[in-house]
Protein backbone atom coordinates (compact mmCIF):
# COMPACT_ATOMS: atom_id res chain seq x y z
CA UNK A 1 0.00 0.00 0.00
CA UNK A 2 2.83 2.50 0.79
CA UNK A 3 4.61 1.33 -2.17
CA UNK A 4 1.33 2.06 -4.57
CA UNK A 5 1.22 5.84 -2.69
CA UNK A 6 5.22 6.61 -3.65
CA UNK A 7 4.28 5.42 -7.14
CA UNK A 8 1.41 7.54 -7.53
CA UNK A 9 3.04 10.33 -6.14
CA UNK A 10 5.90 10.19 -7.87
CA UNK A 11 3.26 9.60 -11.11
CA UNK A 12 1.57 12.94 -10.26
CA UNK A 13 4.70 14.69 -9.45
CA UNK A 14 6.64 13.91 -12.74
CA UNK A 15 3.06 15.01 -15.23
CA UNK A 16 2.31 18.27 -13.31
CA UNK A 17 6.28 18.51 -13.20
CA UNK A 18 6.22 17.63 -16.60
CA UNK A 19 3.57 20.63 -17.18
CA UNK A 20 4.49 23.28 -14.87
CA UNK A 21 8.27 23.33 -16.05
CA UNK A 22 8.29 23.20 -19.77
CA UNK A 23 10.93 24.18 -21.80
CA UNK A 24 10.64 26.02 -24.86
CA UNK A 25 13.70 27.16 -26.98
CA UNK A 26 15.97 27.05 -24.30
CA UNK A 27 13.81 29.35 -22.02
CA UNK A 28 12.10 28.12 -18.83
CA UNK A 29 8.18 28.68 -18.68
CA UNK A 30 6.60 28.10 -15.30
CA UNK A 31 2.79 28.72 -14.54
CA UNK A 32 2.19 30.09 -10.30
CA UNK A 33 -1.10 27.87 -10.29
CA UNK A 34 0.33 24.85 -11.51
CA UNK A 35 3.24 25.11 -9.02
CA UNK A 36 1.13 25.61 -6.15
CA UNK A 37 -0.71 22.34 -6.99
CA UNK A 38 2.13 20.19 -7.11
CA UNK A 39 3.19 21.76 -3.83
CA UNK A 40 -0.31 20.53 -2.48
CA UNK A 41 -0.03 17.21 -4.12
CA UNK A 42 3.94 16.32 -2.98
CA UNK A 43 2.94 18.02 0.76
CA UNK A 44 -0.85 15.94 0.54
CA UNK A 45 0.86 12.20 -0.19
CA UNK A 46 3.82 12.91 1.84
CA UNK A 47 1.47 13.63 4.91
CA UNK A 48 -0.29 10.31 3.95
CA UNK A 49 2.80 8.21 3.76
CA UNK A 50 3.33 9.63 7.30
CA UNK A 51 0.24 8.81 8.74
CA UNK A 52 -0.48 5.69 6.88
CA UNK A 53 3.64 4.22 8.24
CA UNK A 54 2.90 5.69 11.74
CA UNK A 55 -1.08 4.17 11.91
CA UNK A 56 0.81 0.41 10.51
CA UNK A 57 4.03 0.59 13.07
CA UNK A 58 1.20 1.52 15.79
CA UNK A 59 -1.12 -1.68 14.43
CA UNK A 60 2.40 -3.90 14.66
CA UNK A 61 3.07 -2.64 18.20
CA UNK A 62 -0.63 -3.66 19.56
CA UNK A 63 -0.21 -6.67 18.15
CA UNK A 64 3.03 -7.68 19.60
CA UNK A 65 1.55 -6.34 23.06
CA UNK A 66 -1.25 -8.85 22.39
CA UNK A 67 1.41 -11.55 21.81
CA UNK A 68 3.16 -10.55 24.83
CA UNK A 69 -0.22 -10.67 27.02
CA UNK A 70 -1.65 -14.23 25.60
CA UNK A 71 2.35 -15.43 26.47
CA UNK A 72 2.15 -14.19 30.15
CA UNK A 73 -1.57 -15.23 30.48
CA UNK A 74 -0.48 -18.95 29.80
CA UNK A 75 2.56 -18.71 31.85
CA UNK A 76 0.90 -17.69 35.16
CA UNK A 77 -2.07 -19.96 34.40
CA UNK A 78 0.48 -23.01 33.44
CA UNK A 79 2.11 -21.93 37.14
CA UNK A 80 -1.29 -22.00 38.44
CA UNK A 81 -2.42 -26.10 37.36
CA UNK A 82 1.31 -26.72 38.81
CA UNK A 83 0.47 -25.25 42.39
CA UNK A 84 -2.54 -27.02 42.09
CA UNK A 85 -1.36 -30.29 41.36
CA UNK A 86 1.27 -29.77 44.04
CA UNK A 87 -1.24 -29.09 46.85
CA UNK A 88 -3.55 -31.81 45.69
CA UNK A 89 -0.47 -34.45 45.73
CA UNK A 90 0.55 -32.71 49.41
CA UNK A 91 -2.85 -33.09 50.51
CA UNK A 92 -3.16 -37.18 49.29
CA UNK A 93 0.19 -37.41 51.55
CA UNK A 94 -1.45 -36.00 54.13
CA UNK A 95 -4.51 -38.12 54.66
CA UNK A 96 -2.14 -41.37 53.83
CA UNK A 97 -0.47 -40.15 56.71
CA UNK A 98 -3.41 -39.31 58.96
CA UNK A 99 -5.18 -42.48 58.51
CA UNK A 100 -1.99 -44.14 59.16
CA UNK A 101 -1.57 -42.14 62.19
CA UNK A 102 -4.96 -43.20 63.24
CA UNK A 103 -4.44 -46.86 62.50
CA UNK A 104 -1.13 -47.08 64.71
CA UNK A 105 -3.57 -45.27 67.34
CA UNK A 106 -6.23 -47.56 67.64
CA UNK A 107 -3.64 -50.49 67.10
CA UNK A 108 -2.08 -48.93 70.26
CA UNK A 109 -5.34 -48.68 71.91
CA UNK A 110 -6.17 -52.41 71.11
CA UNK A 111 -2.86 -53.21 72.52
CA UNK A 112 -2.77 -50.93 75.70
CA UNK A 113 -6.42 -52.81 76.53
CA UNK A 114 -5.36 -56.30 75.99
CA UNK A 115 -2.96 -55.49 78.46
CA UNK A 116 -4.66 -54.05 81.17
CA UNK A 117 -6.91 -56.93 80.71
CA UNK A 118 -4.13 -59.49 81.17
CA UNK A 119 -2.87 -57.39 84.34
CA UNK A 120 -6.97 -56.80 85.70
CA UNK A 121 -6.90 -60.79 85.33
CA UNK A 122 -3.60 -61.69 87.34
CA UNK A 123 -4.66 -59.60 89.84
């Protein structure tokens, strides 16, 4: 697109050029009104290959701040399943550990009462 606007300028500029500046036997000719319109022209396509550069490098730079956002987004949320899969796995340790806990309890219980029922016998 910025390539077709530098042709066309250049287009325009080189036929009103072509027009304004015409030589004839040796001697210069130049017309005011037709040099003031090719001033226009050059000053009107050089502000749009300005603005049309600036609006596509500011397009490029949203769209690499996009990028960048969707990247982080998946990072942290990658992070996230991790901690969560960590604390689940931590908290299946934990009850293993519990229930064994309780199980060496109550086999202490069983065994502390067998006891005092052998000694409650003797005596």
């Amino acid at each position: 697109m910025i390539k077709l606007i530098l042709i066309d300028t250049i287009t325009i500029f080189w036929y009103y050029a072509k027009e304004v500046f015409f030589v004839s036997k040796g001697v210069l000719h130049m017309d005011p009104t037709s040099i003031v319109m090719v001033v226009a022209l050059v000053s009107i396509f050089s502000f749009l290959f300005v603005t049309v550069s600036e609006v596509m490098r500011f397009k490029l730079k949203k769209e690499q701040i996009k990028a960048d956002v969707l990247i982080k987004t998946e990072e942290i949320r990658a992070k996230n399943q991790l901690d969560i899969e960590k604390l689940i796995q931590q908290d299946k340790v934990n009850r293993t550990q519990s229930v064994n806990y309780a199980e060496s309890n109550s086999n202490q219980d069983e065994v502390s009462s067998e006891r005092r029922n052998r000694l409650n016998e003797r005596m």
